[in-house]
N, C-alpha and C. Protein backbone atom coordinates (compact mmCIF):
# COMPACT_ATOMS: atom_id res chain seq x y z
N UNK A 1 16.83 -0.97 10.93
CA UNK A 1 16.31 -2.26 10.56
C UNK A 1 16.30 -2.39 9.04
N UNK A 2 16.57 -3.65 8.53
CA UNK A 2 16.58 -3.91 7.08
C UNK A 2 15.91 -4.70 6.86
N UNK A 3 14.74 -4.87 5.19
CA UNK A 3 14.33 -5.21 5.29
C UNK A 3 14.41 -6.22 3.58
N UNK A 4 15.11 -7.23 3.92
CA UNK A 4 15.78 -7.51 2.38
C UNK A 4 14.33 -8.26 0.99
N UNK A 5 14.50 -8.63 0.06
CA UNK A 5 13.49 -9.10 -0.61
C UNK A 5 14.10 -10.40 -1.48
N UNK A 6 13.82 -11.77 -1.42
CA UNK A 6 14.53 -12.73 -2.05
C UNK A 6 13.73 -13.65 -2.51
N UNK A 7 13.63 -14.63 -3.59
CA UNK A 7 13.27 -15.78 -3.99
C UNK A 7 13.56 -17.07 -3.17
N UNK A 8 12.66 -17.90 -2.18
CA UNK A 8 12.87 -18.74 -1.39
C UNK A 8 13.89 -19.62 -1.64
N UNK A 9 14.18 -20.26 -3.21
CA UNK A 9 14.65 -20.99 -3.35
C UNK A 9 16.19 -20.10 -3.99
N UNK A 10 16.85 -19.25 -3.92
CA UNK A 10 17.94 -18.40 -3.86
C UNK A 10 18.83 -18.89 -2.36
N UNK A 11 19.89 -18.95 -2.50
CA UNK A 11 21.18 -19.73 -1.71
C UNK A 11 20.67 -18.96 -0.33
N UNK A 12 20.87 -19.25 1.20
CA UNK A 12 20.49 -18.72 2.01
C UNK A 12 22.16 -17.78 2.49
N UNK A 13 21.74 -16.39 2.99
CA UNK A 13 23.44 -16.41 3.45
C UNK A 13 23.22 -15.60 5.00
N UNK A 14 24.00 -15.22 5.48
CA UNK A 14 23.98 -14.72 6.88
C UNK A 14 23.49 -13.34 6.70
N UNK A 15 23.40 -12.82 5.63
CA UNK A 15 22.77 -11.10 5.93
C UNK A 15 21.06 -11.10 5.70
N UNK A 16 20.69 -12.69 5.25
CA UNK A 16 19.15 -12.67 5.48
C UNK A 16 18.69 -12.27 6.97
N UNK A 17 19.02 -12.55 7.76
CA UNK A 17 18.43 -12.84 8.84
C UNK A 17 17.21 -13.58 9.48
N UNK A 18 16.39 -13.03 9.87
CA UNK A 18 15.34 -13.76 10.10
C UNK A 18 14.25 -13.81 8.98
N UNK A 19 14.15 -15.38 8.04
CA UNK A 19 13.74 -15.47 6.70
C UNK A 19 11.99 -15.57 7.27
N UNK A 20 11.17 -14.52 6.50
CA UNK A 20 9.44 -14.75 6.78
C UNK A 20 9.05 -15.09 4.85
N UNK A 21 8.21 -16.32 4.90
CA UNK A 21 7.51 -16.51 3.69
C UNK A 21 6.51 -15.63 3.34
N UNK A 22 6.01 -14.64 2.75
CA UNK A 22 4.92 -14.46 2.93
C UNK A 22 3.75 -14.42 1.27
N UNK A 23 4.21 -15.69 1.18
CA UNK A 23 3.30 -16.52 -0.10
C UNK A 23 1.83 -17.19 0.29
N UNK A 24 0.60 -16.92 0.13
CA UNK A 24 -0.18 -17.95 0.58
C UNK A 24 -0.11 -19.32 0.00
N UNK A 25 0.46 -19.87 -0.92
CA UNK A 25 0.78 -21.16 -1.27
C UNK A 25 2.15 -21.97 -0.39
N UNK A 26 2.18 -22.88 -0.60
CA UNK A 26 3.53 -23.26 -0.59
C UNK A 26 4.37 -23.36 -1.19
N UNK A 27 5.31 -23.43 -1.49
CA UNK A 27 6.44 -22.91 -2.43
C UNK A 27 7.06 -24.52 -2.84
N UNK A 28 6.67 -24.69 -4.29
CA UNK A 28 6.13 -25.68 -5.07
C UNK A 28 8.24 -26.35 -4.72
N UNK A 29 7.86 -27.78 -4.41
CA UNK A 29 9.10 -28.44 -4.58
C UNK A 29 9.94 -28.58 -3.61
N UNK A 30 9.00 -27.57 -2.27
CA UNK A 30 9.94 -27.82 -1.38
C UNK A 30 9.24 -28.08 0.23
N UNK A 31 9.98 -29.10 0.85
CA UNK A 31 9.14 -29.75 2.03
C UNK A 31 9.49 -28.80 3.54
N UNK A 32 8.14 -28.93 3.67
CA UNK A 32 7.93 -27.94 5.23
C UNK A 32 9.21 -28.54 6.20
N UNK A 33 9.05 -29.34 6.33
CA UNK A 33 9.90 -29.80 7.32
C UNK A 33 11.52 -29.13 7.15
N UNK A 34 11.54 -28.79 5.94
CA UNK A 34 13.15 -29.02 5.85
C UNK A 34 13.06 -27.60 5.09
N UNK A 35 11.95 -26.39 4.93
CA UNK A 35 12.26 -24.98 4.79
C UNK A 35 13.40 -24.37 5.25
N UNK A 36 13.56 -23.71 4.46
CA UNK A 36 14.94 -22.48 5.22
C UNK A 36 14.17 -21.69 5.81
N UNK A 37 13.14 -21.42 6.37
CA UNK A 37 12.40 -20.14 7.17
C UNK A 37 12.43 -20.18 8.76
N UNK A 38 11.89 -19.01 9.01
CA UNK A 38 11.78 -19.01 10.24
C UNK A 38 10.28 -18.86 10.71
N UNK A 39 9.65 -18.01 9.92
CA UNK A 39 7.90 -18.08 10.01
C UNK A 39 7.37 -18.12 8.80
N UNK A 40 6.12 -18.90 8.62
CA UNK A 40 5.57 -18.55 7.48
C UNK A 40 3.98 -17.42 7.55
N UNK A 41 4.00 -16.45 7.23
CA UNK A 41 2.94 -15.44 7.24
C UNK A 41 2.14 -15.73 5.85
N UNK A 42 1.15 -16.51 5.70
CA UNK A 42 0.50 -16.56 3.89
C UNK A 42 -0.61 -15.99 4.73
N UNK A 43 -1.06 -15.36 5.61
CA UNK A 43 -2.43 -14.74 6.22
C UNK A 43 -1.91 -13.10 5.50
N UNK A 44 -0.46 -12.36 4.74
CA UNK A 44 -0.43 -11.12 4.67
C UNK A 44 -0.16 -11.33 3.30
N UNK A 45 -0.07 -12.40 2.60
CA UNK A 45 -0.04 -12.41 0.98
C UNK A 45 -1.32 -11.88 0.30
N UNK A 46 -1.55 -11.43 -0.94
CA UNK A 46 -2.81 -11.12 -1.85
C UNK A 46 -3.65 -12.39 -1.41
N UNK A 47 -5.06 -11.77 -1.16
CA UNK A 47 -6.01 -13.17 -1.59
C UNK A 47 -5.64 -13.80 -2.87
N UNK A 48 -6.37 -14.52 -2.62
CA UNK A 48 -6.59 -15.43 -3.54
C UNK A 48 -7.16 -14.76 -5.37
N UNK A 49 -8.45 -14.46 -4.67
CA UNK A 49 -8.87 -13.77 -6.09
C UNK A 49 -7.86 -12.44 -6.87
N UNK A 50 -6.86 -11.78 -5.66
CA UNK A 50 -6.32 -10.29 -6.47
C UNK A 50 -5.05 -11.26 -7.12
N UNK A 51 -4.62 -12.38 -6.24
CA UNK A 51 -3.65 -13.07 -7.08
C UNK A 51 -4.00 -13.47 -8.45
N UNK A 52 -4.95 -14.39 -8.66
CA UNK A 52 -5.04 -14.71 -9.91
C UNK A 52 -5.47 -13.71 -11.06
N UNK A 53 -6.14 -12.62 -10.33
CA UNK A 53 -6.46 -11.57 -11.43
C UNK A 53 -5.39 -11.33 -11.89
N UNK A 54 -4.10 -10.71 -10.55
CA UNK A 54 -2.98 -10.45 -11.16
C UNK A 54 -2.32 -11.07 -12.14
N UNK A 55 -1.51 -12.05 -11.90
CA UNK A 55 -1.21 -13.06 -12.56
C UNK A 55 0.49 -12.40 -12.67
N UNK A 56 0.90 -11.89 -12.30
CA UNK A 56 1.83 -11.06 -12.43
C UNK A 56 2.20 -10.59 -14.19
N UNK A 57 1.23 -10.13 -14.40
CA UNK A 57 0.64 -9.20 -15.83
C UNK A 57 2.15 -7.65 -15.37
N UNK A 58 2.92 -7.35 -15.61
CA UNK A 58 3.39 -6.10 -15.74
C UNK A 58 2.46 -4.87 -15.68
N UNK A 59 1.54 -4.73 -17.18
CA UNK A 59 0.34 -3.80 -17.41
C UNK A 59 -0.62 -4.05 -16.23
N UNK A 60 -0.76 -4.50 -15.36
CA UNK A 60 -1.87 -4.13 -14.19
C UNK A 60 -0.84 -4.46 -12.59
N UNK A 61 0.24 -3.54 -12.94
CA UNK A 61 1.15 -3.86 -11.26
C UNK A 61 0.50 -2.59 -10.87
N UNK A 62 0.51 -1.57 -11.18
CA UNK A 62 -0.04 -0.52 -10.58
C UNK A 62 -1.28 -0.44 -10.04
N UNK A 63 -2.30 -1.66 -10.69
CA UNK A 63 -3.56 -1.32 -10.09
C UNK A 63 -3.36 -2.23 -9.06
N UNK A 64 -2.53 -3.60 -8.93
CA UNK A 64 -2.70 -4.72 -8.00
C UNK A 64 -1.89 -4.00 -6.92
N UNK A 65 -0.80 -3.11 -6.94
CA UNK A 65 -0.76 -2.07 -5.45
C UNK A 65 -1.70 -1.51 -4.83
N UNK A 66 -2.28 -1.09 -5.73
CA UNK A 66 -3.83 -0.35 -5.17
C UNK A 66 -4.20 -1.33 -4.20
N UNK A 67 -4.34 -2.20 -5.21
CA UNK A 67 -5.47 -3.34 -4.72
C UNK A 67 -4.96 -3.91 -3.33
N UNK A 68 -3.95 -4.34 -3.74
CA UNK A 68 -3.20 -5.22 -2.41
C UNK A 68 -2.97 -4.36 -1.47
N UNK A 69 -2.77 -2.88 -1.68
CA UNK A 69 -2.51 -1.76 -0.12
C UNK A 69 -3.98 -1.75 0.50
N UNK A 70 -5.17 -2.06 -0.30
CA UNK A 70 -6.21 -1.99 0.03
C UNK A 70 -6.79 -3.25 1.00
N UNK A 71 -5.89 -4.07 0.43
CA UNK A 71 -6.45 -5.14 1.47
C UNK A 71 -5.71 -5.98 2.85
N UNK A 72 -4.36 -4.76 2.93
CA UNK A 72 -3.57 -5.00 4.13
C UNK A 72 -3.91 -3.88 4.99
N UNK A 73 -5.04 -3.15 4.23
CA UNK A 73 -5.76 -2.53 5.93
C UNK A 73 -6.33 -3.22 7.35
N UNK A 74 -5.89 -3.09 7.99
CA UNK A 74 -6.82 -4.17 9.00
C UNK A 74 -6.15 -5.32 9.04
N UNK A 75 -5.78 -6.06 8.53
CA UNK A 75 -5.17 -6.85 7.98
C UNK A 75 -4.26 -7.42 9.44
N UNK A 76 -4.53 -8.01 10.08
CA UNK A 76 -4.11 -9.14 11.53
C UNK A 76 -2.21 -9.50 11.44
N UNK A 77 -2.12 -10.40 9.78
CA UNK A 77 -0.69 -10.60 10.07
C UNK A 77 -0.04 -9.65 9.46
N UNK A 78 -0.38 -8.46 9.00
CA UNK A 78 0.32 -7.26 7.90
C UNK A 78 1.13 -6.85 9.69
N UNK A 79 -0.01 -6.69 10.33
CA UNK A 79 0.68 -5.97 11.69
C UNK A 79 1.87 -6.91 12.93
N UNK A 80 1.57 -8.44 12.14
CA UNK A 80 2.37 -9.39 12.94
C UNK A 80 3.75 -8.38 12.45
N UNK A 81 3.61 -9.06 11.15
CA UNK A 81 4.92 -8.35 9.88
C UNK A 81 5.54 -7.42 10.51
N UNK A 82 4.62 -6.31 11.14
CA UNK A 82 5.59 -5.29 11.15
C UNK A 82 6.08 -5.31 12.64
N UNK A 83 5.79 -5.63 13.73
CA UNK A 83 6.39 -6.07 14.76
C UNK A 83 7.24 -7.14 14.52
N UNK A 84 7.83 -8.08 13.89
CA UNK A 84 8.44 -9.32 13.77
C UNK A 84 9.58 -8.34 13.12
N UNK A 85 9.53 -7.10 12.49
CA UNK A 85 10.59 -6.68 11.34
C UNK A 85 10.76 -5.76 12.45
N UNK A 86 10.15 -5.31 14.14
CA UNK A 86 10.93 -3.81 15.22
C UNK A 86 11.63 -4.99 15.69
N UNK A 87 11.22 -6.72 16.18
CA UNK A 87 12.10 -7.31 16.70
C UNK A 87 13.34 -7.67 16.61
N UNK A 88 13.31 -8.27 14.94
CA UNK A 88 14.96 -8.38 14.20
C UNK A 88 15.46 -7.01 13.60
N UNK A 89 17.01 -7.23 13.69
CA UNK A 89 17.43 -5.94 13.29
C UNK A 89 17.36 -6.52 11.80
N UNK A 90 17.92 -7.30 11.46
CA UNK A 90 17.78 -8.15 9.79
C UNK A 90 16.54 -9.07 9.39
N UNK A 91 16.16 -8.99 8.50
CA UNK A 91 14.71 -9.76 8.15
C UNK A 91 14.72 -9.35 6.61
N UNK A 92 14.48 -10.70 6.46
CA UNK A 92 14.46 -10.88 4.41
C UNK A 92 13.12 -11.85 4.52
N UNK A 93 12.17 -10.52 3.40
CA UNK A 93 11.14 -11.80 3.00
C UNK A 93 11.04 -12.06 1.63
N UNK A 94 10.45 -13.77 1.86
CA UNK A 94 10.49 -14.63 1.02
C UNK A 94 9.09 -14.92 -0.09
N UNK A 95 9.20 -14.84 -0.98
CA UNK A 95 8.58 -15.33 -2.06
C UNK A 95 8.97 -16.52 -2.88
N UNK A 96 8.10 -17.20 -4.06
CA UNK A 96 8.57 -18.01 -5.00
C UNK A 96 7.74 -17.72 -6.11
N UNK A 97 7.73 -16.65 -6.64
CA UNK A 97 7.10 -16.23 -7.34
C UNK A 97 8.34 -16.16 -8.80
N UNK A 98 8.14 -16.31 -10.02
CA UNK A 98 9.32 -16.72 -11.01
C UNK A 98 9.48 -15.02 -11.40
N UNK A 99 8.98 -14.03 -11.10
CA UNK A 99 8.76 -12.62 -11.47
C UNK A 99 9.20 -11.81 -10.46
N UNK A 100 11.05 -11.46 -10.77
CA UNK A 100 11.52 -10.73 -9.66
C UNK A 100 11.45 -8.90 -9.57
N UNK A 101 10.47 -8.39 -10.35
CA UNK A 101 9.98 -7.00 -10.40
C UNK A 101 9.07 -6.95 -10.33
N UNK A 102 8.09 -7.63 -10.02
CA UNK A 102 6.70 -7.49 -10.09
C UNK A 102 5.83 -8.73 -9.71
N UNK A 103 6.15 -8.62 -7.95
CA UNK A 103 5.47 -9.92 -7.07
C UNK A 103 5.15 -8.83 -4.97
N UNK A 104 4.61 -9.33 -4.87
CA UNK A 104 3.66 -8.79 -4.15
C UNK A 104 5.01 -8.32 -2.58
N UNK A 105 5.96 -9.55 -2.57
CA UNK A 105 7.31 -9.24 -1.52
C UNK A 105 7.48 -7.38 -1.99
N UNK A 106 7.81 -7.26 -3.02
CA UNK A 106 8.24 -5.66 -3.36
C UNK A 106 7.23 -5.19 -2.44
N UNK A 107 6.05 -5.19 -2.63
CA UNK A 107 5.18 -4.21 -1.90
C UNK A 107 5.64 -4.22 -0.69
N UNK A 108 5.19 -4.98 -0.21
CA UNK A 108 5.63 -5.01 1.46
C UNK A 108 6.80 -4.07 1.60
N UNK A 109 7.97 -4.76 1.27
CA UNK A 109 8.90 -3.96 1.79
C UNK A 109 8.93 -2.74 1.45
N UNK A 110 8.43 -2.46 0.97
CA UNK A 110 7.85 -0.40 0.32
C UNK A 110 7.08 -0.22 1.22
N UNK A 111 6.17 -0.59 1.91
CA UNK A 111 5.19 -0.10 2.98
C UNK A 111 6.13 -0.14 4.19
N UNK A 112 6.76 -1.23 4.25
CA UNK A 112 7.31 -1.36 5.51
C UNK A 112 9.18 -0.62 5.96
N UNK A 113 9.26 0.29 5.10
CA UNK A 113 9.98 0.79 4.62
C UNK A 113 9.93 2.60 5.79
């Protein structure tokens, strides 16, 4: 199983496979109706508060792993995630975050890895 990592608004192509959002916002500019996705999961994104602390600062990615592995314990759709990724053999998740080294998609796919 693969598990790819992309910017929502990046060209869609056939080796995505089954596209999961997993932003708790919506992804500024673009209408639900007419998403390229297939599910949206914002129940396994950072809260709210570790997001804005973050801010995607470089100097605190290491602690917001901490942070964010800490709070996909237990965590209801972390475990959708990972059954939705034994179902498809291909699955790319989606962010819109403008920071392509240091946004919360990397994590995931390192755990789920």
């Amino acid at each position: 199983m693969a598990v790819a990592v992309k910017r929502i608004y990046d060209d869609i192509t056939e080796k995505d496979g089954y596209r999961i959002l997993v932003d708790r916002l919506w992804p500024r500019g673009m209408k639900k109706e007419s998403a390229p996705i297939d599910i949206w999961l914002k129940e396994v994104a950072p809260s709210t508060a570790l997001r804005k602390w973050f801010n995607h600062e470089p100097a605190k990615w290491e602690q917001f792993i901490a942070k964010y592995k800490k709070e996909l314990e237990g965590n209801e759709a972390f475990d959708e995630l990972k059954q939705l990724i034994k179902k498809h053999r291909k699955v790319t998740l989606l962010y819109s975050a403008k920071n392509e080294t240091h946004n919360h998609a990397l994590v995931l796919q390192q755990l789920l890895k």
